[in-house]
Protein backbone atom coordinates (compact mmCIF):
# COMPACT_ATOMS: atom_id res chain seq x y z
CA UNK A 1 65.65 82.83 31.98
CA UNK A 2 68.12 85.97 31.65
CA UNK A 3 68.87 87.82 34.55
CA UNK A 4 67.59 91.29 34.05
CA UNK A 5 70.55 94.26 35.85
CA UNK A 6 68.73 96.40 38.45
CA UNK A 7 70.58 99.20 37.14
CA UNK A 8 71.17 100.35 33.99
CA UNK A 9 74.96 101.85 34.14
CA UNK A 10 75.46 105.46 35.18
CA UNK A 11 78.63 107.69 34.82
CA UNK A 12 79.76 110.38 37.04
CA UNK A 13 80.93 113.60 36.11
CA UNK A 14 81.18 117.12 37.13
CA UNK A 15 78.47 119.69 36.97
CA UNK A 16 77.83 121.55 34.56
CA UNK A 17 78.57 125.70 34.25
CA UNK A 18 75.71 128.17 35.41
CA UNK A 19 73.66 128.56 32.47
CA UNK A 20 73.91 131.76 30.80
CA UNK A 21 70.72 133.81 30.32
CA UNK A 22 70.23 133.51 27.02
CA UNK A 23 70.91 129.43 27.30
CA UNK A 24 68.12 129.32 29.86
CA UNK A 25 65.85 131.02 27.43
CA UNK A 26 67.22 128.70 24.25
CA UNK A 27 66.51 125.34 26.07
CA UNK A 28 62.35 126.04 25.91
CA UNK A 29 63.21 125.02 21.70
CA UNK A 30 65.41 122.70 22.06
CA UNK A 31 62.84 119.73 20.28
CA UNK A 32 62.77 117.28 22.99
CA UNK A 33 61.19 120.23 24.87
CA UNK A 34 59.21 121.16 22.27
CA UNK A 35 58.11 117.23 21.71
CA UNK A 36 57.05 117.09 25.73
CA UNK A 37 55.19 120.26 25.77
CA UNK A 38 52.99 119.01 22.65
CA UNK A 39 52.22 115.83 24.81
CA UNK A 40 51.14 117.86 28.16
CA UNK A 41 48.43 119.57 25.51
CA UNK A 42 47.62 115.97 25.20
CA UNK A 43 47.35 115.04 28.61
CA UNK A 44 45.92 118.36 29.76
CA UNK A 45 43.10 118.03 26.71
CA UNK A 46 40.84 114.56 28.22
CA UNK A 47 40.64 115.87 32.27
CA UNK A 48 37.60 118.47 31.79
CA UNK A 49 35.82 116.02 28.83
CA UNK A 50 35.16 113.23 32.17
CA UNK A 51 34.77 115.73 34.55
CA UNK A 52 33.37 119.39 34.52
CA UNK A 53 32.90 119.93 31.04
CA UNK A 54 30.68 117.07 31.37
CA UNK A 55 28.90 117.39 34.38
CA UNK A 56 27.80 120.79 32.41
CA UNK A 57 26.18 118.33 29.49
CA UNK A 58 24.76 116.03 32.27
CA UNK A 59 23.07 119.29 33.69
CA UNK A 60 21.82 120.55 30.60
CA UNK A 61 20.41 117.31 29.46
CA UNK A 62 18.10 117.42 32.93
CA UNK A 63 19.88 114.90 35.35
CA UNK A 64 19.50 115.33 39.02
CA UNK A 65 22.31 116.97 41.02
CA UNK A 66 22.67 113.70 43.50
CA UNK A 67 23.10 111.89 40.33
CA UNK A 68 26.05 114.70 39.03
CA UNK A 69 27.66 114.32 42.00
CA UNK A 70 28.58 110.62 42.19
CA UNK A 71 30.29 111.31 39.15
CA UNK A 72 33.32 112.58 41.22
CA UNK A 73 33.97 108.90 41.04
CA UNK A 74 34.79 108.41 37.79
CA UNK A 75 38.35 110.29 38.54
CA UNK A 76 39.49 107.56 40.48
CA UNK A 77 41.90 105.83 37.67
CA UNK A 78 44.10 109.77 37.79
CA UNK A 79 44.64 108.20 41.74
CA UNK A 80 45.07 104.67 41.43
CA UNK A 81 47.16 104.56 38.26
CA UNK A 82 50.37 103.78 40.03
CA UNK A 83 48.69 99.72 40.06
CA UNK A 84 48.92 99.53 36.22
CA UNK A 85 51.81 101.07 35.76
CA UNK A 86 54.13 98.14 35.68
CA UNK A 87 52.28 96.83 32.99
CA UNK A 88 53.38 99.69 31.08
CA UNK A 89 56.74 99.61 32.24
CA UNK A 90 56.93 96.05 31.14
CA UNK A 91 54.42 94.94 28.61
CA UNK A 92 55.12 95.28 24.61
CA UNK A 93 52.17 95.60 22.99
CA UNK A 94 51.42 93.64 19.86
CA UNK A 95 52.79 95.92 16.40
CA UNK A 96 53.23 99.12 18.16
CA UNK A 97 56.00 98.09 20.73
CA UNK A 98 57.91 96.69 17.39
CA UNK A 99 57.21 99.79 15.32
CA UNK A 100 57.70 102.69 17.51
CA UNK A 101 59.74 101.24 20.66
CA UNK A 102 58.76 100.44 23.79
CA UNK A 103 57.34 103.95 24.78
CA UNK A 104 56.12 105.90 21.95
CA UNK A 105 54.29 102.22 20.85
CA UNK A 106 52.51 102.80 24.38
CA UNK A 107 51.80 106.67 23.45
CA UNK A 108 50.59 106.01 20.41
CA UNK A 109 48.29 102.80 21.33
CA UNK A 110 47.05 104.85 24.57
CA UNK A 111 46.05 107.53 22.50
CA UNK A 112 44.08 105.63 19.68
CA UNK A 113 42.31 104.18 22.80
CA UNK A 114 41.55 107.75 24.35
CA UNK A 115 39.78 108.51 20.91
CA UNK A 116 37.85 105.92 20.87
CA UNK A 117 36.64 106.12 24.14
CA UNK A 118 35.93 110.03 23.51
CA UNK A 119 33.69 109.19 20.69
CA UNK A 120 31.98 106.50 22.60
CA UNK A 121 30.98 109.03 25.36
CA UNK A 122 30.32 111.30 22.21
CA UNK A 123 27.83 108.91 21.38
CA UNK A 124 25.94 108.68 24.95
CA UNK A 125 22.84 110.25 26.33
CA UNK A 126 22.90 111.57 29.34
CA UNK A 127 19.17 112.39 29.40
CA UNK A 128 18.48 108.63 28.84
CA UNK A 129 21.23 106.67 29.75
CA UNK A 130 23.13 108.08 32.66
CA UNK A 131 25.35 104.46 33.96
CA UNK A 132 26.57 104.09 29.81
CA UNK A 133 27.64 107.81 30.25
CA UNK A 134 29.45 106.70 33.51
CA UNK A 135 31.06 103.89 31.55
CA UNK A 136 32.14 106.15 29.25
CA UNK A 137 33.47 109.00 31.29
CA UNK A 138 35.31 106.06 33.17
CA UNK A 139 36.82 104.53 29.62
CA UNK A 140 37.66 107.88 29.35
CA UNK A 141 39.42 108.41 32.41
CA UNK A 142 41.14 105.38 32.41
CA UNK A 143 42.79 105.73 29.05
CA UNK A 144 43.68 108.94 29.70
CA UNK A 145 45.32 108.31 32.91
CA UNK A 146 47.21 105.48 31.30
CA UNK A 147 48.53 108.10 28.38
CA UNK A 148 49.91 110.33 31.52
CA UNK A 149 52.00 107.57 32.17
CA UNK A 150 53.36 106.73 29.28
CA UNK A 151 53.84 110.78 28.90
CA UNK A 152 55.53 110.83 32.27
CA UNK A 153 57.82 107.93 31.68
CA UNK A 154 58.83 109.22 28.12
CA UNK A 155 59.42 113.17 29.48
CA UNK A 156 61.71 111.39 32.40
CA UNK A 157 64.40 109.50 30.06
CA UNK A 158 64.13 111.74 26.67
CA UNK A 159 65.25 114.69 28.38
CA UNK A 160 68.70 115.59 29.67
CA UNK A 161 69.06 116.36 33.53
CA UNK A 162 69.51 120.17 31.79
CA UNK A 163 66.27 120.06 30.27
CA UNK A 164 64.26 118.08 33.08
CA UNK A 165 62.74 121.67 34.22
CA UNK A 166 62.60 123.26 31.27
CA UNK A 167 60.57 120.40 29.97
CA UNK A 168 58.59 120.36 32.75
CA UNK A 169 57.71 123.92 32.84
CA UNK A 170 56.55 123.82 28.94
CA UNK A 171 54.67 120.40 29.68
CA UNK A 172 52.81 122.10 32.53
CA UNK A 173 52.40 125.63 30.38
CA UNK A 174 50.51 122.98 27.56
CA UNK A 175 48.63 121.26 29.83
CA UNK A 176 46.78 123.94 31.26
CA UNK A 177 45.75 125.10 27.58
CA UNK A 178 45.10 121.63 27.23
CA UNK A 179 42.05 121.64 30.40
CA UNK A 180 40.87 125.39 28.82
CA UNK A 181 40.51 123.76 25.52
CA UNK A 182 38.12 121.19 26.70
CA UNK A 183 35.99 123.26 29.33
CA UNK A 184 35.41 126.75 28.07
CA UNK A 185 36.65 125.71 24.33
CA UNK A 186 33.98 122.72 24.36
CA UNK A 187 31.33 124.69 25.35
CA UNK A 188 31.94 127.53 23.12
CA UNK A 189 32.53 124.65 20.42
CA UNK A 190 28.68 123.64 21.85
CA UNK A 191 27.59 126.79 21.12
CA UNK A 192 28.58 127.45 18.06
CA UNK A 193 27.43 124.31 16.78
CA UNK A 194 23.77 124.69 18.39
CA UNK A 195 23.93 128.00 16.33
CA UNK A 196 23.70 125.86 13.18
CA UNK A 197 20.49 125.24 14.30
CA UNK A 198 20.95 121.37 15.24
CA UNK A 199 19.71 119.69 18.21
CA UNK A 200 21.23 120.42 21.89
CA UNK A 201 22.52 116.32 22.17
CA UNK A 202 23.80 116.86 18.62
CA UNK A 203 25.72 119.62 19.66
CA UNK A 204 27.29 118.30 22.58
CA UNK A 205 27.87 115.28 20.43
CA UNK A 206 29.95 116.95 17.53
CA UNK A 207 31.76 118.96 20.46
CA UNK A 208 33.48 115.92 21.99
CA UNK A 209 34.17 114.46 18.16
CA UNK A 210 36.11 117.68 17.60
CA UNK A 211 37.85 117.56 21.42
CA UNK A 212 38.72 113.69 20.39
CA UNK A 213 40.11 114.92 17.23
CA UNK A 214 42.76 117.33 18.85
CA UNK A 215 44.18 114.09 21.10
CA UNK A 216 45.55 113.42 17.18
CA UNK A 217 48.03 116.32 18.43
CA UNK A 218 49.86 114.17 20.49
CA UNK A 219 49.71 111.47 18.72
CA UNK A 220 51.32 113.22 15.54
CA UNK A 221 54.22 114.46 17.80
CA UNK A 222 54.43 110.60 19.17
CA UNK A 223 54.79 109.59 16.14
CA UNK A 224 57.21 112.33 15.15
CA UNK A 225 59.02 112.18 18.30
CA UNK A 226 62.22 109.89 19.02
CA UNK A 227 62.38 106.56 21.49
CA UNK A 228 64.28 107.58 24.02
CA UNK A 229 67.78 106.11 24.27
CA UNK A 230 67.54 104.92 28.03
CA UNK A 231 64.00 103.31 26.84
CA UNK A 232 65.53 101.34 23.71
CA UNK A 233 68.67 99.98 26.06
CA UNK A 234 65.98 98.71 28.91
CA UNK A 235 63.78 96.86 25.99
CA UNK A 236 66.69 95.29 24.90
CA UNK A 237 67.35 93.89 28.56
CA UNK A 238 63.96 92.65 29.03
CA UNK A 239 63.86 90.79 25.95
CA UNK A 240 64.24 87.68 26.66
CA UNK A 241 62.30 88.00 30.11
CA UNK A 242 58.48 86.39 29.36
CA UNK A 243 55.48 89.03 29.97
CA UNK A 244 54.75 87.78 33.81
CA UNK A 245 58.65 88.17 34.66
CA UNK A 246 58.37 91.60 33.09
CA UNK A 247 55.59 92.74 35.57
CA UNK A 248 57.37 91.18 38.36
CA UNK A 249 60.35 92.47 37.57
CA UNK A 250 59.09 96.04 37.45
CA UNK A 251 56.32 96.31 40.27
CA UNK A 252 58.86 94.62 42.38
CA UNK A 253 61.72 96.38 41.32
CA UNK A 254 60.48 99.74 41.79
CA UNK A 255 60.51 99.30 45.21
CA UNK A 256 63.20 97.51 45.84
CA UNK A 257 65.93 99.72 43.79
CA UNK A 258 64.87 102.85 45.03
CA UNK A 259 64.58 101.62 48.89
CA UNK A 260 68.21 100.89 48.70
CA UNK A 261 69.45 103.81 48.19
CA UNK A 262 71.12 106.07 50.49
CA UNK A 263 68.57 108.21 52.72
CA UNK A 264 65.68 106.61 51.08
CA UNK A 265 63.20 106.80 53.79
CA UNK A 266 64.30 110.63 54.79
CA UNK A 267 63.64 111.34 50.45
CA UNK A 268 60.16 109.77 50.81
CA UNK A 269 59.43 111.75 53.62
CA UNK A 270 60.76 115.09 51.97
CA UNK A 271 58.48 114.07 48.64
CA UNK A 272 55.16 114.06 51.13
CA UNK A 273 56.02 117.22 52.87
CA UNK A 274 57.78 119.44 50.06
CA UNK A 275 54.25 121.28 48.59
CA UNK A 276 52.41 120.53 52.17
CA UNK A 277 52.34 124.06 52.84
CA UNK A 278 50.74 124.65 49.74
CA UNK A 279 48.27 122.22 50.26
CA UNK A 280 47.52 123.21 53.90
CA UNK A 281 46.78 126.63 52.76
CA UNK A 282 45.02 125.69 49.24
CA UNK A 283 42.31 123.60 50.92
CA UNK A 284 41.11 127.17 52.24
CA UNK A 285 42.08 129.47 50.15
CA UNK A 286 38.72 129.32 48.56
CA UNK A 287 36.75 129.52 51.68
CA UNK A 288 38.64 132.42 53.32
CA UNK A 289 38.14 134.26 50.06
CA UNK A 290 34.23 134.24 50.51
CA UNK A 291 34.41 134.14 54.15
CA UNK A 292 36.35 137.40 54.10
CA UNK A 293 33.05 139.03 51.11
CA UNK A 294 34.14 138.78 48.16
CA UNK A 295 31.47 137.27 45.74
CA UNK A 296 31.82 134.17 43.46
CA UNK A 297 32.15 136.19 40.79
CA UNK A 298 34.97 137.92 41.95
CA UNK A 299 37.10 134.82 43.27
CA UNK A 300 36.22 132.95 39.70
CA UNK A 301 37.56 135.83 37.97
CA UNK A 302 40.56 136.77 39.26
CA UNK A 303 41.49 132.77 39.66
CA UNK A 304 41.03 132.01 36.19
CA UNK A 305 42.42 134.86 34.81
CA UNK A 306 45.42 136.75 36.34
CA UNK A 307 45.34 133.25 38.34
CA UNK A 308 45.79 131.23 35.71
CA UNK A 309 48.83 134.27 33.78
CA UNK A 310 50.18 133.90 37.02
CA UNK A 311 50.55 129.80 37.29
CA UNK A 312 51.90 129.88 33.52
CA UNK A 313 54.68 132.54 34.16
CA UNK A 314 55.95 130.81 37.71
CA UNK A 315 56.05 127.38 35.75
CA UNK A 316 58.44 128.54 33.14
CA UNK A 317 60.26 130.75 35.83
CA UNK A 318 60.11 127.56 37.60
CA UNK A 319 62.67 126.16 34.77
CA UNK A 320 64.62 128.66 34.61
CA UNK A 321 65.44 128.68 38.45
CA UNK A 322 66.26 124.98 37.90
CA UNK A 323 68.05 125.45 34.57
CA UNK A 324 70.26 128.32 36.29
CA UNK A 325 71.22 126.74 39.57
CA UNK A 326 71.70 123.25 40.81
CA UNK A 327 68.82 121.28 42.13
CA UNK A 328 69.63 121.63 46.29
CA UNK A 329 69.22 125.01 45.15
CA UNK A 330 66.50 124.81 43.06
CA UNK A 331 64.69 123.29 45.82
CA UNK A 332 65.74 125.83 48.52
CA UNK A 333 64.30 128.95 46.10
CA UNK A 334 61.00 127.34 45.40
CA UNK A 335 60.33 125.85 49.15
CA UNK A 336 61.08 128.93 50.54
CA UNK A 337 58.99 131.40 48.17
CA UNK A 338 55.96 128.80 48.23
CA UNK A 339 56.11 129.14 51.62
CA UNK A 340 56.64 132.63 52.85
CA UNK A 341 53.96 133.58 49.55
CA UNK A 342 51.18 132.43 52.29
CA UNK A 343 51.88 135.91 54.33
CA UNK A 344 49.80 137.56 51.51
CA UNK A 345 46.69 135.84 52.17
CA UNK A 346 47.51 136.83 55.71
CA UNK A 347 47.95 140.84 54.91
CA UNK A 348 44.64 140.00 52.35
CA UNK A 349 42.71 138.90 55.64
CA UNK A 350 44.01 142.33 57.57
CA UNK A 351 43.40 144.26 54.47
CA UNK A 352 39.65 143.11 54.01
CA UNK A 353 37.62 143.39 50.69
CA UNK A 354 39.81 145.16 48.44
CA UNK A 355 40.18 143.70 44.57
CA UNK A 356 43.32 144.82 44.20
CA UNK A 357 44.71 143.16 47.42
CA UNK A 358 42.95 139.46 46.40
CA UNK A 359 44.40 140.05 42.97
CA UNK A 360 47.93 140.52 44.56
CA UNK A 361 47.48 137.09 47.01
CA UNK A 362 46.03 134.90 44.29
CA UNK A 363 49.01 136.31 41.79
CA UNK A 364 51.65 135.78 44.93
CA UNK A 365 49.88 131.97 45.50
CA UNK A 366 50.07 131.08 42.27
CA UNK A 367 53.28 132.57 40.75
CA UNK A 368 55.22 130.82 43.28
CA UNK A 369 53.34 127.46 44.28
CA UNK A 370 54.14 127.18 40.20
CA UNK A 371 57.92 127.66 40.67
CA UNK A 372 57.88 125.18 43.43
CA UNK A 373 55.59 122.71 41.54
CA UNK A 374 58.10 122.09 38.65
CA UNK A 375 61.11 122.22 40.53
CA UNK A 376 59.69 119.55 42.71
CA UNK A 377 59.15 117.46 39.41
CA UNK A 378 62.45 118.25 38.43
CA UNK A 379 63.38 116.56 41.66
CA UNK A 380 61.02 113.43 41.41
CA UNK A 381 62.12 112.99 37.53
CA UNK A 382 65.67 112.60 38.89
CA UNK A 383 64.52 110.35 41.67
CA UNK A 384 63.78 107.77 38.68
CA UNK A 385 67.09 107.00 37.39
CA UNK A 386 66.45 103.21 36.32
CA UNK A 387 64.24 102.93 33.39
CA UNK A 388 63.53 99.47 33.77
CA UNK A 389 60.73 100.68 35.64
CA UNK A 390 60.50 104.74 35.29
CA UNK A 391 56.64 104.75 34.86
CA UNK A 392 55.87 103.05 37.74
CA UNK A 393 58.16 104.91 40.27
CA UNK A 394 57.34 108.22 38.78
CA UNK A 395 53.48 107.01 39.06
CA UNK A 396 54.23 105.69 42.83
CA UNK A 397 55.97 109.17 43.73
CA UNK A 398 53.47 111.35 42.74
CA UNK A 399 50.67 109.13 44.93
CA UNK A 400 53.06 109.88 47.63
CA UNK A 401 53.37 113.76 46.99
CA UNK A 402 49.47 113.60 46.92
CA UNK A 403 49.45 112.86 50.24
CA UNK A 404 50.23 115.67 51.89
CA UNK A 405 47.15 117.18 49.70
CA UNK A 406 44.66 114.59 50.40
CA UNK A 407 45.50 113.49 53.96
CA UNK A 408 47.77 115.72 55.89
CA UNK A 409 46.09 118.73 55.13
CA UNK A 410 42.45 117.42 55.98
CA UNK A 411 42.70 119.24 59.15
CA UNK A 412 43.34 122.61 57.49
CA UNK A 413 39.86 123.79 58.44
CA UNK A 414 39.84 122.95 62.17
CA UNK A 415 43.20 124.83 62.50
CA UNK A 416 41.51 128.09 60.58
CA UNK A 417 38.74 127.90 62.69
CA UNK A 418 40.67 127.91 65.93
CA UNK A 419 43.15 130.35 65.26
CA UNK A 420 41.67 132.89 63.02
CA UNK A 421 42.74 133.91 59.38
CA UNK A 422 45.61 136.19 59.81
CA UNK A 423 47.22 133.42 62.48
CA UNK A 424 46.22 130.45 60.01
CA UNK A 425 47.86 131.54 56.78
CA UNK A 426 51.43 132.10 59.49
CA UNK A 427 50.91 128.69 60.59
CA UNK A 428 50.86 127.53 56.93
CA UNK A 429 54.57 129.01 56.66
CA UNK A 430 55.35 126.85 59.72
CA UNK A 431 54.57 123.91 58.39
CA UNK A 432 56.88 124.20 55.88
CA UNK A 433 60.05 123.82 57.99
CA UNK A 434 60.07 120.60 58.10
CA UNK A 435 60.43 120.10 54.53
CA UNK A 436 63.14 122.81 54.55
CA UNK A 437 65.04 120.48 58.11
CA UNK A 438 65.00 117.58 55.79
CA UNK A 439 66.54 119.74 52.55
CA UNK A 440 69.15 120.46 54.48
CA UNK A 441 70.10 117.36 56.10
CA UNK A 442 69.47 115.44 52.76
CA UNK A 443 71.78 118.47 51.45
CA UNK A 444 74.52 117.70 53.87
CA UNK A 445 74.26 113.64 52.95
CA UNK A 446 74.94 114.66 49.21
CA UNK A 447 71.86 113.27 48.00
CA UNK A 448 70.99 115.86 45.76
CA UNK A 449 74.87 115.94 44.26
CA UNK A 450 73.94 111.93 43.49
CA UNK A 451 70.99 112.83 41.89
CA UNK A 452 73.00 115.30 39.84
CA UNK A 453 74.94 112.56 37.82
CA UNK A 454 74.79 111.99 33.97
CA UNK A 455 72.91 108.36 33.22
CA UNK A 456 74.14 106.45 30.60
């Protein structure tokens, strides 16, 4: 058996000049941008069609709510996907590895499988048979958790450290129109085809043909797109390796080559604490919106409208921050806005029931938790450097940044209820200076310079 390098070779060399405005502006066409923002429609498109654009159907076709809700579970391949991910990193699949490469064979091949699991839960009935439409909604998720990674792995070692944010920012922008498509565009889809004066299941039925048609989008720019370079070179060293050593080789691997590094532990620390704030205060943003009087209606409409304007415009000022300055930077300008933008919901709670005011906070929130978000996956896309095994670190590193969301901020409402509004959104500032302690000592270590390096 060939010995496999645990590095691919890397080159040093000095940072680039400050990007110019105009350069900043250029990079969002340069066509491996272009190329990664057509996949995030692609990735964005399959979330709502196994979760609430579905759970709409379900409710229409009569099933009980207790019923509805255990379909919550059928998101749990988005969480656990880090487990199959060296099997992407390492297994060629049968005609598509050899025609397209090692990634774009595992685009196109996940996507082919999204389709057909789309038109299988196309063909269910909820009214009838509620476990086949859980098998389906589960296909569903599964394959489209799978073409995340692939999506993930390809956007990491196609684009240029220059273009990481950029790419990020248009991948985000796409994926958002991507979950609108298939929640209020499938049920005006619905609609309109009920209109024809067809049944309600037909209906729903031709509406998730036509959302399983649009995944062709990203498979046309897969198939348009180029294997990356880094991708092609790791193929090549894993090809004499047999499947099993493959697997090995990248589950194990992962690990092992990034807890080497210098500072690893402090990084892995700084990945789970970086967007806490955001998730300490996001947990209750929601609540402390009604709490405070405003109606449903109001919160709904604000957060999906200037909300949503608001997300879109921070992610692609988000890449420009990134594109502009260097990442240590980067980092500094989006934990620092993410952080202090919690003082609005703390004026809003002074303030009281005022449109304007909520309209302001939720802007505020969202504007700058989006220029955090992609810098912060500008920052984990560099933290993959071997692509050996890109998918599944990238896959393992965003588990980890999910738990600051999903565990550490679990105690968000005992804190509100203890302290009071105005006092809890200030403590949510707080608890970002940890994150910002560990910037700067990581800064001082020269991690970030490292990180900053040309691969080859």
């Amino acid at each position: 058996m060939n010995s496999v390098p645990d590095r691919l070779p890397e080159i040093s060399i000095a940072p680039a000049p400050r990007a110019s405005w105009r350069d900043s502006l250029a990079v969002y066409l340069q066509r491996r941008v272009l190329i990664v923002m057509l996949l995030g429609f692609s990735s964005g498109l399959p979330l709502a069609l196994s979760g609430s654009t579905l759970l709409v159907w379900m409710r229409e076709s009569g099933v009980d709510l207790g019923t509805i809700g255990l379909f919550a579970l059928v998101g749990t391949p988005y969480t656990l996907k880090f487990l199959w991910a060296p099997l992407v990193d390492a297994l060629h699949v049968p005609f598509f590895t050899r025609t397209f490469g090692r990634r774009r064979g595992w685009l196109v091949f996940s996507q082919l499988l999204l389709i057909v699991a789309i038109l299988l839960l196309a063909l269910t009935d909820p009214a009838r048979s509620p476990l086949f439409v859980a098998l389906g909604a589960l296909l569903v998720a599964a394959m489209s958790s799978t073409q995340d990674i692939v999506v993930d792995a390809f956007r990491v070692e196609s684009l240029p450290e220059s273009e990481q944010a950029a790419g990020m920012a248009s991948y985000v922008a796409a994926y958002r129109i991507g979950m609108l498509v298939s929640t209020a565009g499938a049920l005006f889809m619905v609609s309109a085809f009920e209109s024809t004066g067809i049944t309600r299941h037909s209906a729903w039925m031709w509406g998730y043909v036509a959302m399983a048609a649009l995944v062709l989008i990203g498979t046309v720019t897969a198939l348009a797109a180029t294997e990356p370079e880094q991708s092609a070179r790791a193929e090549a060293a894993t090809r004499a390796e047999t499947a099993l050593a493959r697997v090995i080789h990248a589950a194990v691997g992962a690990f092992s080559e990034f807890l080497v590094r210098k500072d690893a532990w402090a990084a892995l620390a700084f990945v789970v604490l970086f967007k806490f704030t955001d998730a300490f205060s996001g947990t209750m943003t929601a609540p402390f919106v009604i709490d405070l009087g405003f109606s449903r209606n109001d919160y709904a409409a604000i957060v999906k409208g200037v909300g949503l304007a608001a997300t879109l415009i921070g992610g692609f000022a988000g890449g420009f921050v990134a594109r502009r300055y260097s990442l240590a930077a980067s980092l500094w300008i989006g934990g620092v806005l993410q952080a202090v933008a919690n003082l609005s919901f703390s004026w809003l709670a002074l303030v009281g029931i005022n449109q304007w005011a909520l309209a302001f906070a939720i802007t505020t929130e969202n504007f700058t938790s989006a220029i955090g978000t992609v810098i912060f996956v500008a920052y984990l896309s560099a933290l993959c450097q071997n692509p050996l095994h890109t998918a599944t670190q990238y896959a393992l590193l965003t588990a980890l940044a999910a738990v600051g969301r999903t565990y550490l901020s679990s105690g968000a409402g005992f804190v509100a209820k203890a302290t009071g509004w105005p006092l809890f959104f200030a403590i949510c500032v707080a608890v970002a200076v940890p994150s910002l302690i560990l910037l700067a000592w990581l800064q001082r270590r020269g991690h970030f310079s490292n990180l900053e390096r040309v691969k080859t």
